[in-house]
Each structure stands twice: as C-alpha cells, then as structure tokens.
C-alpha atoms as a PDB file:
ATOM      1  CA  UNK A   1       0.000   0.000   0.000  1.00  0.00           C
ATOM      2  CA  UNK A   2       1.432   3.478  -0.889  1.00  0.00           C
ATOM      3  CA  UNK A   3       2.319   5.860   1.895  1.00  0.00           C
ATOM      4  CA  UNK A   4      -0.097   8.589   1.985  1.00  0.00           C
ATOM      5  CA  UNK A   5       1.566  12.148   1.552  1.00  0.00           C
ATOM      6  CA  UNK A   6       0.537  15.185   3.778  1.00  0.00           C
ATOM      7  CA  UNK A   7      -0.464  18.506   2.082  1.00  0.00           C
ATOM      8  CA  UNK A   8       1.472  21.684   2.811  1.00  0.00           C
ATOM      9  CA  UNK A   9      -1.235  22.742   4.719  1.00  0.00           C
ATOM     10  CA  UNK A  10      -1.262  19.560   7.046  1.00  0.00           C
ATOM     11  CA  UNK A  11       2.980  19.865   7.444  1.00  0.00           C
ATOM     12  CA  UNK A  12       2.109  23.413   8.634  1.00  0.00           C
ATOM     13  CA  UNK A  13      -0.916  22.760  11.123  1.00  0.00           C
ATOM     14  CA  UNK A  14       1.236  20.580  12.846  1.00  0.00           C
ATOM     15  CA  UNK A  15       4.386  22.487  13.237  1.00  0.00           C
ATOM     16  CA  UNK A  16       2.339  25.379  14.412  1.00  0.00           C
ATOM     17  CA  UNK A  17       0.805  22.710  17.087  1.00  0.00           C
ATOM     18  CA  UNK A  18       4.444  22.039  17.819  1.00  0.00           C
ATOM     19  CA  UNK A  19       5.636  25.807  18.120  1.00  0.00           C
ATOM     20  CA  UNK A  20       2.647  26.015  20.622  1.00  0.00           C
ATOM     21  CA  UNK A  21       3.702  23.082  22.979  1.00  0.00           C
ATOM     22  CA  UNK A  22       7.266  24.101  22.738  1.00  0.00           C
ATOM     23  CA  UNK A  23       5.665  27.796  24.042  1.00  0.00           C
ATOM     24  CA  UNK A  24       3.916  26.511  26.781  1.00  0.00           C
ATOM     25  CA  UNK A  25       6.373  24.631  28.097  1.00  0.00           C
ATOM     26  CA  UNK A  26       8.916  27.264  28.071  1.00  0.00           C
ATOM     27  CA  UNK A  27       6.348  29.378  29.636  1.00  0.00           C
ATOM     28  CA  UNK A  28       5.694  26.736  32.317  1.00  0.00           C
ATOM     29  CA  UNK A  29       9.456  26.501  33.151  1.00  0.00           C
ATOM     30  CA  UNK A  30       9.420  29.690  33.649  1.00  0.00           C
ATOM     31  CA  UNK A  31       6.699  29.934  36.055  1.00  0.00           C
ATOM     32  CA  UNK A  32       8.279  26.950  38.128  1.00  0.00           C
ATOM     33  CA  UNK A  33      11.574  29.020  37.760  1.00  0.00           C
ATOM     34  CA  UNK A  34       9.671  32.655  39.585  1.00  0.00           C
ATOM     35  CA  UNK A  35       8.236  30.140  42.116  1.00  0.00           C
ATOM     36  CA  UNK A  36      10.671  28.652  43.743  1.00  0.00           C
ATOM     37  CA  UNK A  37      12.900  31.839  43.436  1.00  0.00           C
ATOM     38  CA  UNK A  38       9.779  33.254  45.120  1.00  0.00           C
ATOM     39  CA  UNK A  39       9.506  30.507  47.878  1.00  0.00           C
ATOM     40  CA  UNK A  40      13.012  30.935  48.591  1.00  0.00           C
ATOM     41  CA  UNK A  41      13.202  34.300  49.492  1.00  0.00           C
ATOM     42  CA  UNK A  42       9.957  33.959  50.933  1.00  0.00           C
ATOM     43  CA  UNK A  43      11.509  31.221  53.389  1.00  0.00           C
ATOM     44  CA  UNK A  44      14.408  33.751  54.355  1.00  0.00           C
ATOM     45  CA  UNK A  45      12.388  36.574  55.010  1.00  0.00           C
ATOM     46  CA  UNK A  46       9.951  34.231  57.450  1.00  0.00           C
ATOM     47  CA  UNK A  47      13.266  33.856  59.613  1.00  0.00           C
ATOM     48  CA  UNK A  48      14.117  37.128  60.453  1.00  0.00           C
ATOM     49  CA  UNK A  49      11.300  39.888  61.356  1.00  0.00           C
ATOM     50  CA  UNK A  50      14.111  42.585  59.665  1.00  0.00           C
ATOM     51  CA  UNK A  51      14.368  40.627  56.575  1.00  0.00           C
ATOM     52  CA  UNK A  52      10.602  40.393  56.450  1.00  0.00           C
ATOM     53  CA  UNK A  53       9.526  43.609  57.111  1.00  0.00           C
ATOM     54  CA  UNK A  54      12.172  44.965  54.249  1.00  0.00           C
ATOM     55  CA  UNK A  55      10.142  42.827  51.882  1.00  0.00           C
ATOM     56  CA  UNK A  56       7.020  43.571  52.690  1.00  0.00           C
ATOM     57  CA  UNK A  57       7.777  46.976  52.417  1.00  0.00           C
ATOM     58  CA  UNK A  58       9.207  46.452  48.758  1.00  0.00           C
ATOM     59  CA  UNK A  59       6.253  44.489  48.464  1.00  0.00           C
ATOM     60  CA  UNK A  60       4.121  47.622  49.195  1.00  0.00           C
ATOM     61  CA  UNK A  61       5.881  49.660  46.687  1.00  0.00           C
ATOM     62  CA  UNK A  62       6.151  47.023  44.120  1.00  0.00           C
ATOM     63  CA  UNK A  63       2.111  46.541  44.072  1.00  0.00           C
ATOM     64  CA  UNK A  64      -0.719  48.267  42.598  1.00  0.00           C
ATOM     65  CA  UNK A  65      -2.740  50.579  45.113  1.00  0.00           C
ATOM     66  CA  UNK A  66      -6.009  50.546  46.201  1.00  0.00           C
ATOM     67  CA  UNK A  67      -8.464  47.163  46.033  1.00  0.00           C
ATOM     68  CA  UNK A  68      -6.208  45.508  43.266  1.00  0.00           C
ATOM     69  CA  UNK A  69      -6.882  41.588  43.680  1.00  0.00           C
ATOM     70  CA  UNK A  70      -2.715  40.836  43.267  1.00  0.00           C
ATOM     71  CA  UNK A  71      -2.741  42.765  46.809  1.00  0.00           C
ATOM     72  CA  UNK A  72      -5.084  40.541  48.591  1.00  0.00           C
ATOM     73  CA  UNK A  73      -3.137  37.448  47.811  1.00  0.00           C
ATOM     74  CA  UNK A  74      -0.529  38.555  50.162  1.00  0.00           C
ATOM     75  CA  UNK A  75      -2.716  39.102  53.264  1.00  0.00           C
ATOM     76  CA  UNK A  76      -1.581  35.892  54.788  1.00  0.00           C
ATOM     77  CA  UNK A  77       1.941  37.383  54.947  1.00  0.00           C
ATOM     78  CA  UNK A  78       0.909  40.198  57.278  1.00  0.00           C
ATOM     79  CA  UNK A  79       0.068  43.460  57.639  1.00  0.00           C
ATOM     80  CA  UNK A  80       0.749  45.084  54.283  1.00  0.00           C
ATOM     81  CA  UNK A  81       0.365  49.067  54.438  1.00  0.00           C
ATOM     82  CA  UNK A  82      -2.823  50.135  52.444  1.00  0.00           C
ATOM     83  CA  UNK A  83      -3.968  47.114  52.242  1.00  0.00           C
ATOM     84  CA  UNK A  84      -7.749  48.122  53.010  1.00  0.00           C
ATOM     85  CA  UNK A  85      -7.853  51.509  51.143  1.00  0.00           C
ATOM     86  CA  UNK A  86      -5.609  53.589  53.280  1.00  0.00           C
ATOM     87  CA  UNK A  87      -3.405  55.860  51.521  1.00  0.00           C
ATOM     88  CA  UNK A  88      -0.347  54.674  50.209  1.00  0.00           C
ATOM     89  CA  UNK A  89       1.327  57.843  48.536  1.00  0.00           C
ATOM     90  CA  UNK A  90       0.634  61.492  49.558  1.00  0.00           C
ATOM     91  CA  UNK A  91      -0.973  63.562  47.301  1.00  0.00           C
ATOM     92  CA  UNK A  92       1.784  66.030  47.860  1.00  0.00           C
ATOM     93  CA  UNK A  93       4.429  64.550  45.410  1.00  0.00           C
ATOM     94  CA  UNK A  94       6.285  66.647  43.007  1.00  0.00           C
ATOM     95  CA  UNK A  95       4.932  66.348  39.152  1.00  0.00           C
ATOM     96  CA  UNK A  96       7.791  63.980  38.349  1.00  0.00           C
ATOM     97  CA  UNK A  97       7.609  61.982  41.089  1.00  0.00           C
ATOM     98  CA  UNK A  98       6.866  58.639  38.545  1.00  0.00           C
ATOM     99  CA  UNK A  99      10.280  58.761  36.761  1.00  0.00           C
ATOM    100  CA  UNK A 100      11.557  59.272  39.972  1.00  0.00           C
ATOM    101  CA  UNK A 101      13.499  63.113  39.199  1.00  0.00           C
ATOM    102  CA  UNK A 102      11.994  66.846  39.595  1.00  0.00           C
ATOM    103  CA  UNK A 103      10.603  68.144  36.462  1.00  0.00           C
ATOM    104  CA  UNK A 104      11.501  71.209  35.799  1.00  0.00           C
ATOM    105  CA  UNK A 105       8.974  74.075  36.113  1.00  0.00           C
ATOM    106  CA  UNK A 106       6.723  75.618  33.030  1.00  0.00           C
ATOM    107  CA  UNK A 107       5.296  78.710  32.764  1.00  0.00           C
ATOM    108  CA  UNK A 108       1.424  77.871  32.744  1.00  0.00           C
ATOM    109  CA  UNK A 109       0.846  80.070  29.839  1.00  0.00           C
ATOM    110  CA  UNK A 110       3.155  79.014  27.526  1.00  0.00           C
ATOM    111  CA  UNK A 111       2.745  75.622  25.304  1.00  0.00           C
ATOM    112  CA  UNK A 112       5.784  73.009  25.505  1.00  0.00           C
ATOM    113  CA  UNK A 113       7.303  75.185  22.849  1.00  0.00           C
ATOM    114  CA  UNK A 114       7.517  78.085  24.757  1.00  0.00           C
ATOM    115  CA  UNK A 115       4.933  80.242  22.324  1.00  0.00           C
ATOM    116  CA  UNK A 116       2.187  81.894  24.247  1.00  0.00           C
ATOM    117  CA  UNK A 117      -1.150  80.273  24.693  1.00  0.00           C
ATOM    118  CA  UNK A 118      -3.768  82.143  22.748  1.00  0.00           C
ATOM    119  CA  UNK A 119      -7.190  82.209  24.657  1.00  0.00           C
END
C-alpha cells in the first residue's frame, strides 16, 4: 500500500501545534523558575522579622494601590500598608515623582514650545 503524503497545509498545522507546545512549556518553566525563586526568598524573610519587614515593604511599593486583587493574595503574609484603602502615597508629590526626578517648572501660559497660549 502506498504511503499517503501530507499537504502543505497539514505539514504546517502541525508544526504550528508544535511551536505552541514548545511555548507553553517554556512558559511553564518559567513559572516553576519565579516560584521557587519566590519561595526561597519567601523562606528567608519568614526567619528574620528585619528581613521580612524589608520585603514587605518592597512588596508595598512594588504593588498596585487601592483594592487591586494581586494585593489581597498577600494578606496571609501580614500586615501590608494600604492594604484596606488607606493611603499609600501622599498627594503632595512633586509632578515627576513617577520617573523618579523633579521636572523642571513651566510657565502655565506658555505651550511646551515656549509660544504663548492664545485664549
């Protein structure tokens, strides 16, 4: 009996299967990878208060404010500051205060180009 030959088309459904396999198991490796980097430092910081408390506190800058579910999942950990709506940055910060360097002043009636603003 002759051996049946696959169309182009067949040949190229099933290396794009392949590609996505070889995807998700890279991206499962790398998940594995963050959690046990995670659970290690994790493990450090639960023996000594210091060590924990620094983390927590990078924790607290690291995640979104407010009710943001990723915040939540770390309640078992502790206390984390703002956790339940309290206010995490002042409202007093300077304008650049996101890319972390003063930005310098502008005259409010000028455009970014310096040219008057017409009314």
């Amino acid at each position: 009996m002759a051996k049946r030959r696959r169309t182009t088309e067949q040949q190229l459904m099933e290396a794009e299967e392949r590609l996505n396999q070889l995807r998700e198991k890279a991206r499962r490796e790398e998940t594995r990878r963050h959690t046990l980097i995670g659970k290690m430092v994790l493990e450090r910081a639960r023996g000594c208060d210091r060590e924990m408390e620094r983390l927590m506190r990078e924790l607290d800058n690291w995640l979104p404010s407010g009710g943001h579910p990723d915040r939540k999942k770390f309640s078992s950990l502790g206390p984390v500051r703002g956790l339940y709506g309290a206010s995490l940055h002042p409202d007093n910060r300077h304008p650049g205060w996101v890319f972390n360097r003063e930005l310098a002043p502008t005259a409010p009636k000028a455009d970014r180009y310096g040219n008057p603003k017409i009314r």
